[in-house]
Protein backbone atom coordinates (compact mmCIF):
# COMPACT_ATOMS: atom_id res chain seq x y z
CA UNK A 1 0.00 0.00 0.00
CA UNK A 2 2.83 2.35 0.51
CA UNK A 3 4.61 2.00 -2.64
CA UNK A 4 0.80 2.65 -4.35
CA UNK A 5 1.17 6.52 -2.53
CA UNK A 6 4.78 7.24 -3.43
CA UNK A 7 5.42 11.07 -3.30
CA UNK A 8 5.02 12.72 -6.45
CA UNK A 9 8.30 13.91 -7.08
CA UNK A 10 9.38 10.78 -6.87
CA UNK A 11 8.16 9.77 -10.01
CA UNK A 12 10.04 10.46 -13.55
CA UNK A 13 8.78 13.42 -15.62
CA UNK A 14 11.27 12.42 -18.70
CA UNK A 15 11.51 8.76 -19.33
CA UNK A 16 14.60 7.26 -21.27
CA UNK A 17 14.09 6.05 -24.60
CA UNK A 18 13.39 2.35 -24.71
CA UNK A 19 11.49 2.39 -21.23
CA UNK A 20 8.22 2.55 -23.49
CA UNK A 21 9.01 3.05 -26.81
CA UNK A 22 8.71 7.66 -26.82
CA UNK A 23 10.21 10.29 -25.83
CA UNK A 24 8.93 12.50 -23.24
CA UNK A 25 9.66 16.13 -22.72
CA UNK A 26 9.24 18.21 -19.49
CA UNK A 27 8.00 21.83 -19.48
CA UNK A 28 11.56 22.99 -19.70
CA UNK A 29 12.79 21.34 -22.87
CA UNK A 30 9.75 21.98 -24.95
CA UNK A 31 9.93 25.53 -23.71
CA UNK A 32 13.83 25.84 -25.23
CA UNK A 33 12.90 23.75 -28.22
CA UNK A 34 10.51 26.23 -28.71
CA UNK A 35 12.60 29.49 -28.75
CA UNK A 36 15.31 27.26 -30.58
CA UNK A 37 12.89 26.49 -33.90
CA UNK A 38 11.82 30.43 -33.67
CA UNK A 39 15.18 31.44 -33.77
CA UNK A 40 15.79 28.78 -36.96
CA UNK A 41 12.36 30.43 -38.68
CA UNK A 42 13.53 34.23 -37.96
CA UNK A 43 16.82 33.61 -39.49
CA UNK A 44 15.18 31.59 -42.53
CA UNK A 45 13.30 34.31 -43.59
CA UNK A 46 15.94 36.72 -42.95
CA UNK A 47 18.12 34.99 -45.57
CA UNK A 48 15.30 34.81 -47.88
CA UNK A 49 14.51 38.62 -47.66
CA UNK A 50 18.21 39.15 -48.06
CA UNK A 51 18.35 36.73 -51.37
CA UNK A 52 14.71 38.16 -52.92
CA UNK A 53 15.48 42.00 -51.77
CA UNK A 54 11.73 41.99 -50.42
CA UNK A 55 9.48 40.55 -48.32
CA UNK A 56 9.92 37.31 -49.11
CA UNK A 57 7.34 37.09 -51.84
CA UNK A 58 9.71 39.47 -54.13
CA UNK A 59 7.84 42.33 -53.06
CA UNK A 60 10.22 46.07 -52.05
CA UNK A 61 10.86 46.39 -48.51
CA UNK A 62 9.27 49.62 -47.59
CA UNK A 63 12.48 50.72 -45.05
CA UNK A 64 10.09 52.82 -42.86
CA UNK A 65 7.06 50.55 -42.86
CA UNK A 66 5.19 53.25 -44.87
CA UNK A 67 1.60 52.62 -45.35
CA UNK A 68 1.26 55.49 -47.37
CA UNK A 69 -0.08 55.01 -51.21
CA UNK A 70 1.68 56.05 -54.18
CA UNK A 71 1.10 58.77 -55.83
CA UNK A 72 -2.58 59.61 -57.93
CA UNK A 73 -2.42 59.01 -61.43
CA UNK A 74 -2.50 62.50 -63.68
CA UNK A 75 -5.59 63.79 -64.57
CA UNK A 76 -6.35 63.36 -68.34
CA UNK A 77 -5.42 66.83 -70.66
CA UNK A 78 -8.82 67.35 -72.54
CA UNK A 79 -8.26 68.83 -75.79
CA UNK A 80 -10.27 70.79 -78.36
CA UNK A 81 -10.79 73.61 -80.79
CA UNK A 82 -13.03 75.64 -78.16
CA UNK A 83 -13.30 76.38 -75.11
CA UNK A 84 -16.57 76.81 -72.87
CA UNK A 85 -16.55 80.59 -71.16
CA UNK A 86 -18.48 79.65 -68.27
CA UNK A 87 -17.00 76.26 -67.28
CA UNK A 88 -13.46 76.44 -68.97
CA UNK A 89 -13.25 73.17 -70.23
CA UNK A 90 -13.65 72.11 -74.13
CA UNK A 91 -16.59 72.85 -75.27
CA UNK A 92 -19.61 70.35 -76.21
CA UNK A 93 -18.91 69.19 -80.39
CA UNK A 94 -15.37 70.69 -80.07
CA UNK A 95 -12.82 67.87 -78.41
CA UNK A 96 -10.30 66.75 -80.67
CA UNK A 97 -6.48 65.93 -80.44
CA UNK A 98 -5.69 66.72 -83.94
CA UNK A 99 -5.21 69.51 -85.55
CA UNK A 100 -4.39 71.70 -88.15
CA UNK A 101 -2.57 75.10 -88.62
CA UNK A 102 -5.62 76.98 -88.91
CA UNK A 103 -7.39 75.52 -85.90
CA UNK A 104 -7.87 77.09 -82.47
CA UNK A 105 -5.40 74.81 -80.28
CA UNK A 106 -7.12 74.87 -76.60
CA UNK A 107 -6.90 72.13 -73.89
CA UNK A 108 -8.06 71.69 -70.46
CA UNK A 109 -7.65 70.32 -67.28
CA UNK A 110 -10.84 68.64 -65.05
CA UNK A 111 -12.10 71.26 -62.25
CA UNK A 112 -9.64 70.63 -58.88
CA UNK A 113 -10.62 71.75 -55.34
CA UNK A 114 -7.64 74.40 -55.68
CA UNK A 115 -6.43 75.85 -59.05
CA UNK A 116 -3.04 77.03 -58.87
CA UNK A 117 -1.40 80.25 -59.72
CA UNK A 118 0.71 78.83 -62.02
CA UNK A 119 1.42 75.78 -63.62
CA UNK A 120 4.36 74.25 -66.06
CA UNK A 121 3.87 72.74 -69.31
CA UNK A 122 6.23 70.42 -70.90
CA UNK A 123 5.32 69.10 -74.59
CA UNK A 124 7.52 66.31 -75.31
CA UNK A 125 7.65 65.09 -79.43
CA UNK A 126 6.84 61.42 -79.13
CA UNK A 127 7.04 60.77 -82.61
CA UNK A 128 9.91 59.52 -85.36
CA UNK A 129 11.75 58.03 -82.78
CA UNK A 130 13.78 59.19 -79.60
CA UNK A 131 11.23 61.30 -77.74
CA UNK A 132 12.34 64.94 -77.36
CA UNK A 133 11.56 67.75 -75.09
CA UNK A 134 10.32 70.65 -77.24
CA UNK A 135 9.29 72.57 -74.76
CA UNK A 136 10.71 72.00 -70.78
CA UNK A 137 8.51 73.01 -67.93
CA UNK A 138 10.42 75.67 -66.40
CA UNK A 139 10.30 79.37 -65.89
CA UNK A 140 10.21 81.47 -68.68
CA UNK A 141 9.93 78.40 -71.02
CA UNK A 142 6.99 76.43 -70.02
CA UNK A 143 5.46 78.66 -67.05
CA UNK A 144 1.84 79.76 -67.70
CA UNK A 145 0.01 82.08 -65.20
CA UNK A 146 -3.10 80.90 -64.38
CA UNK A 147 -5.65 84.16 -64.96
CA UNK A 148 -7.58 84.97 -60.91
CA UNK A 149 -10.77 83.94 -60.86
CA UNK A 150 -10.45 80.84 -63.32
CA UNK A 151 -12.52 77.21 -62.67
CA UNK A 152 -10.36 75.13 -63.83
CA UNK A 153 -6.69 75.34 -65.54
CA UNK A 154 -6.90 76.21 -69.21
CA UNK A 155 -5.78 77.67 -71.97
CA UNK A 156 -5.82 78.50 -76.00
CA UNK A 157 -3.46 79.55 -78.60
CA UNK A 158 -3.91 79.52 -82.18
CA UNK A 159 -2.54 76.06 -83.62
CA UNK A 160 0.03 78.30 -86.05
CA UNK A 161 1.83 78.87 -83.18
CA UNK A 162 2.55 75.38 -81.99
CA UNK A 163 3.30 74.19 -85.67
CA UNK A 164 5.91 77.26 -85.64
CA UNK A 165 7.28 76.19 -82.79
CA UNK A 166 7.69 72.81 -83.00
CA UNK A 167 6.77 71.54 -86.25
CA UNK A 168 3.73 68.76 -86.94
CA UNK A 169 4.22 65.40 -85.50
CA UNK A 170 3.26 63.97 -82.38
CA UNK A 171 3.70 65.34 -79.07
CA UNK A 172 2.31 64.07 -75.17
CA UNK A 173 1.76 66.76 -72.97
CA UNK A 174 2.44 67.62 -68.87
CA UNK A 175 1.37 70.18 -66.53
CA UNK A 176 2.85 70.34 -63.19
CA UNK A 177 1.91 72.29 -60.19
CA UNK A 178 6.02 72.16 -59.52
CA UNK A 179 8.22 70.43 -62.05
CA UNK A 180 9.87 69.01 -59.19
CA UNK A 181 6.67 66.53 -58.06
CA UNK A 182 4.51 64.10 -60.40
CA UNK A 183 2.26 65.87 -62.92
CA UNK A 184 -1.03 67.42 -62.14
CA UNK A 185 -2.54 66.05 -65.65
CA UNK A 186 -1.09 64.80 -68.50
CA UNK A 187 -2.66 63.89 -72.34
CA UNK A 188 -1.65 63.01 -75.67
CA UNK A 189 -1.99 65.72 -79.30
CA UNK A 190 -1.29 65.30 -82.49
CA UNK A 191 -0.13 68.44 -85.01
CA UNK A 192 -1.28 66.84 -89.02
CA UNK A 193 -0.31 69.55 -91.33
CA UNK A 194 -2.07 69.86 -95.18
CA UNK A 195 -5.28 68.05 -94.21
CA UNK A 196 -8.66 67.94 -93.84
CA UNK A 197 -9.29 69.24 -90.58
CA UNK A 198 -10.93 66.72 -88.12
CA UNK A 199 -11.87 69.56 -85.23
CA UNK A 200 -15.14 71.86 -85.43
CA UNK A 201 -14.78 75.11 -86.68
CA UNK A 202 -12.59 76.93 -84.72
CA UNK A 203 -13.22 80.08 -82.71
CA UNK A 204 -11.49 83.20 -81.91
CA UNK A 205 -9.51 82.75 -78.44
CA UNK A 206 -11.21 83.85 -75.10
């Protein structure tokens, strides 16, 4: 009867293989096996970030855990032969992006909750190759006050100009806020030369 009420402690918490066939761990050892197969997974991925450059599925490490979403994508350039006076975008019947030397050449950016003072536009020749910066977005090159009291950022010149300037072909347009940050708006023109124009009749400029 005695040996049936042995003191706990007496009894083995970790039996030897071959007493029973397994292998028993305490609380101890499964505790440090623990922290030792952490240890093993921490440094596996730390290899694999260091062979993929990312987070492991080949994505960038973001260095200060950034949550912060890229940039908005430019607003689309509206172009036309007209623009409305009371809205200041292209007018209804007069959108086009081609056009000819005696067209109005007017384009337009969607309304924004703040219209700046002044913006940059750089026209960039896109066609017959290597692109080509025709004209840069800087001051006195590509700077164009906006006029007080204006909706929306636009603007019209007579076509002749342009084609002086910089010859027909095709061209992709930007307008910055700063030439230093991503473009407010952005859009794509096309200057055709000796044909039939494709544009409404075009108006005198506002």
């Amino acid at each position: 009867m005695r040996q049936r009420f042995r003191p706990l402690r007496a009894r083995v918490m970790a039996r030897r293989p071959g007493e029973d066939g397994r292998f028993t761990l305490d609380t101890r050892e499964r505790r440090l096996l623990g922290w030792i197969a952490a240890i093993i997974i921490v440094i596996g991925i730390a290899i694999v970030v260091g062979v993929l450059g990312g987070n492991a599925d080949g994505t960038p490490v973001d260095p200060g855990g950034s949550t912060t979403p890229s940039a908005a994508s430019p607003l689309a350039i509206a172009f036309g032969t007209e623009l409305d006076a009371t809205t200041w975008q292209v007018a209804a019947g007069a959108s086009t992006d081609r056009f000819i030397e005696s067209d109005l050449f007017a384009y337009a950016v969607p309304p924004t909750a703040t219209v700046p003072a002044t913006v940059y536009v750089e026209v960039v020749r896109t066609g017959g190759g290597v692109e080509e910066v025709v004209q840069a977005p800087v001051l006195g090159e590509g700077d164009q006050p906006v006029p007080a009291g204006r909706p929306a950022v636009a603007f019209s010149v007579a076509a002749t100009n342009l084609f002086t300037a910089f010859g027909p072909g095709e061209y992709r347009m930007r307008i910055f806020v700063d030439p230093a940050v991503e473009p407010l708006a952005e859009g794509t023109f096309t200057l055709v030369g000796d044909v039939a124009p494709a544009s409404a009749t075009p108006s005198s400029s506002p």
